[in-house]
C-alpha atoms as a PDB file:
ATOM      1  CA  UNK A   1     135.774 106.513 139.472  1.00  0.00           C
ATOM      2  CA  UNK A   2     137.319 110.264 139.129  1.00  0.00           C
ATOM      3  CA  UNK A   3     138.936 110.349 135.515  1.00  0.00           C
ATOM      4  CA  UNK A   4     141.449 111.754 137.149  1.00  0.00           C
ATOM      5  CA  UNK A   5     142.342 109.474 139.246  1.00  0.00           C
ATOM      6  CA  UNK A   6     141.652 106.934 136.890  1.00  0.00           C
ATOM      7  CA  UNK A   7     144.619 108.684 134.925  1.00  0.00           C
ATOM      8  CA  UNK A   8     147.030 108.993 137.780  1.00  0.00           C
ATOM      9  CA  UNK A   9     146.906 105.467 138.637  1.00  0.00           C
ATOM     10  CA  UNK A  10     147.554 104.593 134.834  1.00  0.00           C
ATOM     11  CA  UNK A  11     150.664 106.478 135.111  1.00  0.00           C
ATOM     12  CA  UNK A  12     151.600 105.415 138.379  1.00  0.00           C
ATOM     13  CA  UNK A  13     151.699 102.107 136.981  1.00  0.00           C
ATOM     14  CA  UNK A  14     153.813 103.057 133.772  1.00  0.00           C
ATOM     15  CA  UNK A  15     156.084 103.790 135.862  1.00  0.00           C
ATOM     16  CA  UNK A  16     156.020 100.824 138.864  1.00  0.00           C
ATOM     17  CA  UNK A  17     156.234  97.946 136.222  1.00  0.00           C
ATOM     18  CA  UNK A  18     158.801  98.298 133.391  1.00  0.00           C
ATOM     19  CA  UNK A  19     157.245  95.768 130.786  1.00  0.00           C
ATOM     20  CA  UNK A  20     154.631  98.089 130.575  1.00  0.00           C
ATOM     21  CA  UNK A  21     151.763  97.398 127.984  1.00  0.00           C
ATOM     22  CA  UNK A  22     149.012  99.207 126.061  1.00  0.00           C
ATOM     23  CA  UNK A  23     145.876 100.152 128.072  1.00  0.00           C
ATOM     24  CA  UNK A  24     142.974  98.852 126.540  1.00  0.00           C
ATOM     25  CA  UNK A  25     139.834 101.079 127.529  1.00  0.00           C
ATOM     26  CA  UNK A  26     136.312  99.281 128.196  1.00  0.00           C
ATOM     27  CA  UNK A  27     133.166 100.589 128.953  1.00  0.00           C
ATOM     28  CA  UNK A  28     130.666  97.972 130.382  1.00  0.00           C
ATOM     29  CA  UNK A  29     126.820  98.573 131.479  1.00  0.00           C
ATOM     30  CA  UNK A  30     125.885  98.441 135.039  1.00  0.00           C
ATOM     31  CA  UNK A  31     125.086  94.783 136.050  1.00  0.00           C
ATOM     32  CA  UNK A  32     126.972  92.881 133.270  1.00  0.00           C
ATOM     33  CA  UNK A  33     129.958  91.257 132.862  1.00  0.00           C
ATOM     34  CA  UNK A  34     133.705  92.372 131.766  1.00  0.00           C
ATOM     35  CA  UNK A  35     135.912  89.824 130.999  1.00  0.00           C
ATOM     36  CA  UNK A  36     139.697  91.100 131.217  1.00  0.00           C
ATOM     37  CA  UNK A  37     141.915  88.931 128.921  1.00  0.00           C
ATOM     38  CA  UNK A  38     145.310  88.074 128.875  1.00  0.00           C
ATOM     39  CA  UNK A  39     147.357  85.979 126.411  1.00  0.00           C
ATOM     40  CA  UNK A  40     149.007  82.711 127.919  1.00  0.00           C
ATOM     41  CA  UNK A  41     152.261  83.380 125.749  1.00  0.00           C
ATOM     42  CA  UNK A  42     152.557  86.919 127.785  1.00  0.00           C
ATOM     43  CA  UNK A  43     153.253  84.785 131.351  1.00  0.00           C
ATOM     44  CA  UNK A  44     156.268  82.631 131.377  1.00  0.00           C
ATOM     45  CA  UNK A  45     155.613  79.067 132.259  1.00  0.00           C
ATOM     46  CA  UNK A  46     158.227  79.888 135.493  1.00  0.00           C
ATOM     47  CA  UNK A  47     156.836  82.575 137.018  1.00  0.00           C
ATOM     48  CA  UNK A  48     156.317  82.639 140.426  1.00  0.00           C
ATOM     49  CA  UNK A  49     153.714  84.665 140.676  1.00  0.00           C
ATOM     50  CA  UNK A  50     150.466  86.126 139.419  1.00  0.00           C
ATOM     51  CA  UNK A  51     147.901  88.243 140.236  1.00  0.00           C
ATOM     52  CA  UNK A  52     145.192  90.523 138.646  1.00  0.00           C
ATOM     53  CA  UNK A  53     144.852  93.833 140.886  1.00  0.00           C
ATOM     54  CA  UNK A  54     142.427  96.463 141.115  1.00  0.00           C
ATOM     55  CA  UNK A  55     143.838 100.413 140.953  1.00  0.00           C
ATOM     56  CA  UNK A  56     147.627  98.524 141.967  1.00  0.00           C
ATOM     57  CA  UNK A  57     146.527  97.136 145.022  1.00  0.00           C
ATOM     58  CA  UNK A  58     143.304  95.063 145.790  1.00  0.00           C
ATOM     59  CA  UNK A  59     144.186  91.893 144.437  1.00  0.00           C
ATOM     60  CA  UNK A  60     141.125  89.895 142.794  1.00  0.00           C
ATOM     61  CA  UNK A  61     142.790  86.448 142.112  1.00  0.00           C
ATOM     62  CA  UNK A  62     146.122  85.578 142.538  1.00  0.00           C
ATOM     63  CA  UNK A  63     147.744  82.660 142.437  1.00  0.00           C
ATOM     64  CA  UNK A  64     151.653  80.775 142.608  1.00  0.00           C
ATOM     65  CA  UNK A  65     153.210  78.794 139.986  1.00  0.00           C
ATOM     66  CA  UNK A  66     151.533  75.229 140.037  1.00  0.00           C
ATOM     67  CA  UNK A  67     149.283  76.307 142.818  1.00  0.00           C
ATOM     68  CA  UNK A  68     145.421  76.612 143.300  1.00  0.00           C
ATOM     69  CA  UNK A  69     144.080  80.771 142.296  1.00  0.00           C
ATOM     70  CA  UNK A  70     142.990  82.363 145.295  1.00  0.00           C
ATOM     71  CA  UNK A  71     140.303  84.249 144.929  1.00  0.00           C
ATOM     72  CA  UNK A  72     140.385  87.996 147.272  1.00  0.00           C
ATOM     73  CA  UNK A  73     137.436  87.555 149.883  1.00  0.00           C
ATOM     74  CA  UNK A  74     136.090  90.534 148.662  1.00  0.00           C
ATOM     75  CA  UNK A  75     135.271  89.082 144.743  1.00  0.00           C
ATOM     76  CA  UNK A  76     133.699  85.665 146.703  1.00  0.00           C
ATOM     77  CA  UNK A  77     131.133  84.749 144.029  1.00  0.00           C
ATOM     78  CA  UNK A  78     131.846  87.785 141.265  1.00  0.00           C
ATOM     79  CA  UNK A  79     135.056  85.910 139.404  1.00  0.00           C
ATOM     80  CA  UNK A  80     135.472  83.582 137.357  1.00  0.00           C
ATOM     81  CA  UNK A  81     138.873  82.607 135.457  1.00  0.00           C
ATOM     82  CA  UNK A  82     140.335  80.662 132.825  1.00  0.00           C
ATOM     83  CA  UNK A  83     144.129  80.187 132.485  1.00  0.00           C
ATOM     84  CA  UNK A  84     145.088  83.874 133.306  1.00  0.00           C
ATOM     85  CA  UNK A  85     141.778  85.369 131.937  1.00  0.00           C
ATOM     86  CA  UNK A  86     139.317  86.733 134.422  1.00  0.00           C
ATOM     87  CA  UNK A  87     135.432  87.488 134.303  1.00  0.00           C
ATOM     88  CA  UNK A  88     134.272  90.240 136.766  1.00  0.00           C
ATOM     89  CA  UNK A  89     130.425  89.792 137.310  1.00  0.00           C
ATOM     90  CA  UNK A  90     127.716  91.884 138.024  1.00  0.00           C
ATOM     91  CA  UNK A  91     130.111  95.052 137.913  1.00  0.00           C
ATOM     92  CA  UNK A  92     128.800  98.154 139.500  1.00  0.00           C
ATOM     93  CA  UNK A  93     130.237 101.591 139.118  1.00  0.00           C
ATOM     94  CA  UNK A  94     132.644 101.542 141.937  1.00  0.00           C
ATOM     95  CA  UNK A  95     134.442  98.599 139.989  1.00  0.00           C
ATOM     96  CA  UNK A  96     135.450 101.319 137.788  1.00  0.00           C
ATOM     97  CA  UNK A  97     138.929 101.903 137.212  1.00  0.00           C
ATOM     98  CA  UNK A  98     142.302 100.164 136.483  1.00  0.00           C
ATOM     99  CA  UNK A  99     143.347  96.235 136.322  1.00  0.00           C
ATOM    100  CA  UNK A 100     146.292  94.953 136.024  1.00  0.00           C
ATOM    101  CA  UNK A 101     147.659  91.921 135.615  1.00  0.00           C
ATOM    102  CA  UNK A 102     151.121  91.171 137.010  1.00  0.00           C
ATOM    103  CA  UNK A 103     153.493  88.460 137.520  1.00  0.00           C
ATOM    104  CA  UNK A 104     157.193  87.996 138.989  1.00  0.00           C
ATOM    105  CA  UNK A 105     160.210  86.000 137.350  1.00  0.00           C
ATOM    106  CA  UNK A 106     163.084  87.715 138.037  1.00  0.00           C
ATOM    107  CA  UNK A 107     161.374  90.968 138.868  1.00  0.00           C
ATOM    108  CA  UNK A 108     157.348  92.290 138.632  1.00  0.00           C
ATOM    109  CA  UNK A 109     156.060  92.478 135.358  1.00  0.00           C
ATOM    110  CA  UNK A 110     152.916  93.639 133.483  1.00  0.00           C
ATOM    111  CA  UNK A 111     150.821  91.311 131.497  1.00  0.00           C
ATOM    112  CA  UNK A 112     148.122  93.377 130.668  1.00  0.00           C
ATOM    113  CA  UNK A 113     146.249  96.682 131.774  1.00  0.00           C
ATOM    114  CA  UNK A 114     142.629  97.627 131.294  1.00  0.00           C
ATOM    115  CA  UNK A 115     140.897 101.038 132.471  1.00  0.00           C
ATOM    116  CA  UNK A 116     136.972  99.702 132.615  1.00  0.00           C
ATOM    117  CA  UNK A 117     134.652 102.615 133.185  1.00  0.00           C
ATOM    118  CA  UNK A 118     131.432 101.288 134.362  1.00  0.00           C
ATOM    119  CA  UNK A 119     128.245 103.600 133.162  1.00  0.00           C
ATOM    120  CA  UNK A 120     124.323 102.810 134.193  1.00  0.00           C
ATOM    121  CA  UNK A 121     121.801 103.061 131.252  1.00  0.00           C
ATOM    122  CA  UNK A 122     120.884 106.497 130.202  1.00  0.00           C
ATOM    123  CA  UNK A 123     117.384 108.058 131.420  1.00  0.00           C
ATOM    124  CA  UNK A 124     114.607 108.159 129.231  1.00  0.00           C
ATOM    125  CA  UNK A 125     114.419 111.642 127.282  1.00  0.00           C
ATOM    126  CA  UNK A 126     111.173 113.212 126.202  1.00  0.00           C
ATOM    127  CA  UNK A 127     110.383 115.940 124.109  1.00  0.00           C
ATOM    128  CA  UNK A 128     108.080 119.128 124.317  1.00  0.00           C
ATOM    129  CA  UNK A 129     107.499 121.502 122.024  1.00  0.00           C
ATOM    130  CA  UNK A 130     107.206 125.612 123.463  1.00  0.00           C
ATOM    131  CA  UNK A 131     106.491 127.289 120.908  1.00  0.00           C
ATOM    132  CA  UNK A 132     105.427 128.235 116.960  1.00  0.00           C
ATOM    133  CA  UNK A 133     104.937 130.966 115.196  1.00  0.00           C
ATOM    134  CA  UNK A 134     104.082 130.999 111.606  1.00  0.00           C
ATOM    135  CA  UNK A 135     103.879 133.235 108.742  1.00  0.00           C
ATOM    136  CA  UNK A 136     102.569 132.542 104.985  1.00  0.00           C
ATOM    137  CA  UNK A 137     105.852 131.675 103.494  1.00  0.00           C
ATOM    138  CA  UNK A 138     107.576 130.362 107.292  1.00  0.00           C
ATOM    139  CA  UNK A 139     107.566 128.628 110.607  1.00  0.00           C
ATOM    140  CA  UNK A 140     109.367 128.831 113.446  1.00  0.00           C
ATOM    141  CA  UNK A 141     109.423 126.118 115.758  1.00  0.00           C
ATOM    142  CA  UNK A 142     110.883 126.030 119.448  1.00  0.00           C
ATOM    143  CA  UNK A 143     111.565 122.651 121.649  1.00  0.00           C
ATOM    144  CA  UNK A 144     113.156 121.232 124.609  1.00  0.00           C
ATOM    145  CA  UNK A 145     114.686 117.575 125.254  1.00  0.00           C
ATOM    146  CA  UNK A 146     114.994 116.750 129.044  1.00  0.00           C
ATOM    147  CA  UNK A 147     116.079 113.741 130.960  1.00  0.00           C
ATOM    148  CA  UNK A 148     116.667 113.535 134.567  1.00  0.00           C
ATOM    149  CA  UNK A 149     119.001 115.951 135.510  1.00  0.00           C
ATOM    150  CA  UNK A 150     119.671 117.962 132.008  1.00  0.00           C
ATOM    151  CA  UNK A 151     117.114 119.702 129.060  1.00  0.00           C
ATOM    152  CA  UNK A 152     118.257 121.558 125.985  1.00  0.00           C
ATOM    153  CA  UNK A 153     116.302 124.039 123.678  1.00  0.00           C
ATOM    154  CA  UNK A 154     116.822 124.945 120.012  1.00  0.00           C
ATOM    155  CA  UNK A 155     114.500 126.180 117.308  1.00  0.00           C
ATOM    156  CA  UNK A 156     114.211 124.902 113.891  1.00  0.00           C
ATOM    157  CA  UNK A 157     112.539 127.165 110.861  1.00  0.00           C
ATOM    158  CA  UNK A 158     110.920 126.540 108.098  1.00  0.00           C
ATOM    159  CA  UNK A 159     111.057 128.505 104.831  1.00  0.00           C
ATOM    160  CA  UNK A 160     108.887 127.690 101.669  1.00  0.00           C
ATOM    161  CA  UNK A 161     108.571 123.527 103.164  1.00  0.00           C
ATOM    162  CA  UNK A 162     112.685 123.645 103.579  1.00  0.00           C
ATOM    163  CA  UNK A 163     113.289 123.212 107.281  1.00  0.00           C
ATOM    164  CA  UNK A 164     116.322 123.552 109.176  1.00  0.00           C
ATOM    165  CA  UNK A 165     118.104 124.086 112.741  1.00  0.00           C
ATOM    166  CA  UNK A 166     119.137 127.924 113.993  1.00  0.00           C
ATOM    167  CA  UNK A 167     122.342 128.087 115.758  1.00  0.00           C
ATOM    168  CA  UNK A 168     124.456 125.382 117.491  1.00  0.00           C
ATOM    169  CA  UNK A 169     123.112 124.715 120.154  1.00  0.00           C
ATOM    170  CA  UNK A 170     121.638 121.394 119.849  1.00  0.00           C
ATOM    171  CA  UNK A 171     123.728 119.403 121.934  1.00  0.00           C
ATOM    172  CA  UNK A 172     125.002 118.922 126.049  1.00  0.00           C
ATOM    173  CA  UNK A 173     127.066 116.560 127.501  1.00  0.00           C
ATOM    174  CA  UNK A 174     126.571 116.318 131.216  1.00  0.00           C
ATOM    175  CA  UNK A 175     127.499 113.095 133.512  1.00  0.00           C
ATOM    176  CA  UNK A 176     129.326 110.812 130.577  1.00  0.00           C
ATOM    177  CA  UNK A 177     126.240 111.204 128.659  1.00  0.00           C
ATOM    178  CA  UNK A 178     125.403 113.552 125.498  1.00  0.00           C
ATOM    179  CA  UNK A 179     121.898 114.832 124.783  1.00  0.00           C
ATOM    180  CA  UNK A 180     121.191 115.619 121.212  1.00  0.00           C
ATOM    181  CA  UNK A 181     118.304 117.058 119.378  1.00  0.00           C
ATOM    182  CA  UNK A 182     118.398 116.959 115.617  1.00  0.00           C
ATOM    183  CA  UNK A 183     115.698 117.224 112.232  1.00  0.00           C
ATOM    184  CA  UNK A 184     115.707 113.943 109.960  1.00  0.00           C
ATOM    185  CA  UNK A 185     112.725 113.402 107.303  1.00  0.00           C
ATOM    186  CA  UNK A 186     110.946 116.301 108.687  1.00  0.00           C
ATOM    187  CA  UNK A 187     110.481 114.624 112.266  1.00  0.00           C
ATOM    188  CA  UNK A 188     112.537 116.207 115.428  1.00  0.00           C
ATOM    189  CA  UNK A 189     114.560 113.456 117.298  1.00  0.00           C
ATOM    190  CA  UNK A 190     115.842 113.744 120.926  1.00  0.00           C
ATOM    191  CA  UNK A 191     118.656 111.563 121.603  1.00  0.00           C
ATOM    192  CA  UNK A 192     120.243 110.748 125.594  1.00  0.00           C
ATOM    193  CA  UNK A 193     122.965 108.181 124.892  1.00  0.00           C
ATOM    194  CA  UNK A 194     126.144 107.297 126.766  1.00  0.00           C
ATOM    195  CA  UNK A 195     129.199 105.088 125.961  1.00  0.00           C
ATOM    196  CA  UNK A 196     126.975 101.927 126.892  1.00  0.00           C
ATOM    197  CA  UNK A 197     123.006 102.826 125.883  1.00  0.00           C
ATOM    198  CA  UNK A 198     120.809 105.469 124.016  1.00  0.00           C
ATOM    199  CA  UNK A 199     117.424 106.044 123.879  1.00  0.00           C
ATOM    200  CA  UNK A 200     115.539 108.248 121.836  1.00  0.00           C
ATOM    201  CA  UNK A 201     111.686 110.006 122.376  1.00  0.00           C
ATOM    202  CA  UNK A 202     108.859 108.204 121.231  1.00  0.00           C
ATOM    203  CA  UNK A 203     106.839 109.600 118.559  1.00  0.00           C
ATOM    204  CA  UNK A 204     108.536 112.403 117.147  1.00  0.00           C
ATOM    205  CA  UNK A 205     106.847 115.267 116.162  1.00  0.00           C
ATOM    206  CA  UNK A 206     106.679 116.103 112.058  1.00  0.00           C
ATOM    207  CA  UNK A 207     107.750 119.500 111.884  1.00  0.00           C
ATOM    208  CA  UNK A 208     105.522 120.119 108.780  1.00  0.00           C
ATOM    209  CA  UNK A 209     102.727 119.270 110.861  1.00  0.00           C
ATOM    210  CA  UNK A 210     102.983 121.442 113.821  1.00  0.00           C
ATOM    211  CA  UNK A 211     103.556 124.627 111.572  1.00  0.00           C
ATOM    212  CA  UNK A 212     100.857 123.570 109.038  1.00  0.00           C
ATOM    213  CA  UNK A 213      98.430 122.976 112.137  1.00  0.00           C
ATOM    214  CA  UNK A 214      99.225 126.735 113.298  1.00  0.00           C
ATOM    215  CA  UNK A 215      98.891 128.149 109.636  1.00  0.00           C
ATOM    216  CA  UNK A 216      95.338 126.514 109.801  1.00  0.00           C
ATOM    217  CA  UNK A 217      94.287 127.822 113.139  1.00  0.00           C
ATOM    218  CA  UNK A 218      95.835 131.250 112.505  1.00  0.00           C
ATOM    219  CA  UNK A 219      93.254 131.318 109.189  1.00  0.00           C
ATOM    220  CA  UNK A 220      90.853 130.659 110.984  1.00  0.00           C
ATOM    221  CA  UNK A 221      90.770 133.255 113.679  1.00  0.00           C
ATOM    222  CA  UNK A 222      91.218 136.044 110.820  1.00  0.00           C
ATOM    223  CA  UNK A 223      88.232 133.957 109.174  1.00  0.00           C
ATOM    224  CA  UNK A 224      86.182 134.342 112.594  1.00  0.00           C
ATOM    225  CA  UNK A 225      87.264 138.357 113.254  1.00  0.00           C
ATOM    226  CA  UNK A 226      86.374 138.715 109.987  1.00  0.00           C
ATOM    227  CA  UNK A 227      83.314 136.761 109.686  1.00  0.00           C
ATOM    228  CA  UNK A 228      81.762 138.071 113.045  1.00  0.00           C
ATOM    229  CA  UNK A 229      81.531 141.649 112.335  1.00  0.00           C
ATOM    230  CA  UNK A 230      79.901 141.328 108.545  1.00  0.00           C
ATOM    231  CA  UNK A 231      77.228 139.247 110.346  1.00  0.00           C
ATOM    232  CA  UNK A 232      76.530 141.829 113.270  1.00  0.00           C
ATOM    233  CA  UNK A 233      76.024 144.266 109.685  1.00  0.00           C
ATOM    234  CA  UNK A 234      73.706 142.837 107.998  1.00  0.00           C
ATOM    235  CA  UNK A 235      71.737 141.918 111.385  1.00  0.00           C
ATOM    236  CA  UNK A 236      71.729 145.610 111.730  1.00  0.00           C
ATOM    237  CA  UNK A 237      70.984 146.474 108.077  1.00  0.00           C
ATOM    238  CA  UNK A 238      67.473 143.618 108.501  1.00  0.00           C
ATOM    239  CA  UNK A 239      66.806 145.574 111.600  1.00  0.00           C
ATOM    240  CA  UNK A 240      66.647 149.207 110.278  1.00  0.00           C
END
């Protein structure tokens, strides 16, 4: 659900019930379980009614004083309860957004509120490196994290075997999620995590590695240009 929306309908309710409580926030992965709690010294023993609702109207149990808890056709099989404590199952992201749980004595009354944010497990994230250019004393060193529907760049230089990031602009946040990229122990790290998973890229690069790798090669095409033409020389001094 829209945060937005998610927002008006917390302050719709505010104002609706006047024993209004605290909103406790939960975020839940895709295809578990969120169990919404409420404490049996919060309902009077007389009410003479109950009910947990979804966004202040679809009602997912509800039940009358001494009576059976009816369970809303459209929860058949996904709730399970205890006292005044229900389990949603299985939630999916459109089971995002506010419950409440309300009861009448004299008037309607709030019990508890939750705003549950359902999020799906991040996408894997892998890392490429574009780019490095080396000197004798440094080492620049350009790469990109992508997932599935974002990628960030930074570059990270080395100077005398101390190695650190340029700029700031080593993280995103698109879709609930952030995407990081970041230098620990001399290895580059890509990290896609949300409010319910992360995952990271397998085998990250040493950075010491990559730049001594392009010092070597670089050595060794001035030890070729160099190498080639002395031996064309003396071919040429044997020959004369």
């Amino acid at each position: 659900m829209n945060l937005v929306l998610q927002c008006v309908i917390l302050l719709f309710l505010s104002f609706q019930y006047e024993a209004s409580r605290a909103v406790t926030s939960v975020f839940v992965k895709k295809g578990h379980d969120v169990q919404l709690d409420v404490k049996e010294d919060d309902v009077p023993e007389d009410f003479s009614f109950f009910a947990w609702k979804f966004n202040g109207t679809k009602h997912l149990v509800s039940f009358v004083s001494a009576g059976k808890p009816r369970v809303s056709n459209l929860y058949t099989g996904r709730v399970e309860f205890l006292t005044y404590t229900v389990k949603l199952k299985n939630v999916q992201e459109t089971d995002s957004g506010v419950y409440t749980a309300v009861f009448t004595e004299d008037k309607d009354q709030t019990a508890a509120i939750y705003s549950v944010t359902v999020q799906a497990p991040v996408s894997p994230v892998n890392l490429t490196v574009d780019s490095v250019s080396s000197s004798s004393d440094s080492c620049n060193l350009t790469v990109t994290c992508r997932t599935q529907d974002s990628h960030i760049s930074t570059t990270f230089t080395c100077v005398n075997q101390t190695c650190s990031e340029d700029g700031d602009g080593s993280k995103a946040t698109t879709s609930a999620a952030d995407l990081r990229v970041y230098l620990e122990n001399d290895s580059i790290n890509c990290n896609h995590s949300n409010q319910v998973s992360w995952t990271t890229n397998q085998g990250a690069p040493e950075i010491q590695s990559f730049c001594y790798q392009q010092a070597k090669e670089s050595r060794s095409h001035v030890a070729v240009f160099v190498f080639v033409p002395v031996v064309i020389i003396i071919g040429m001094l044997f020959v004369i």
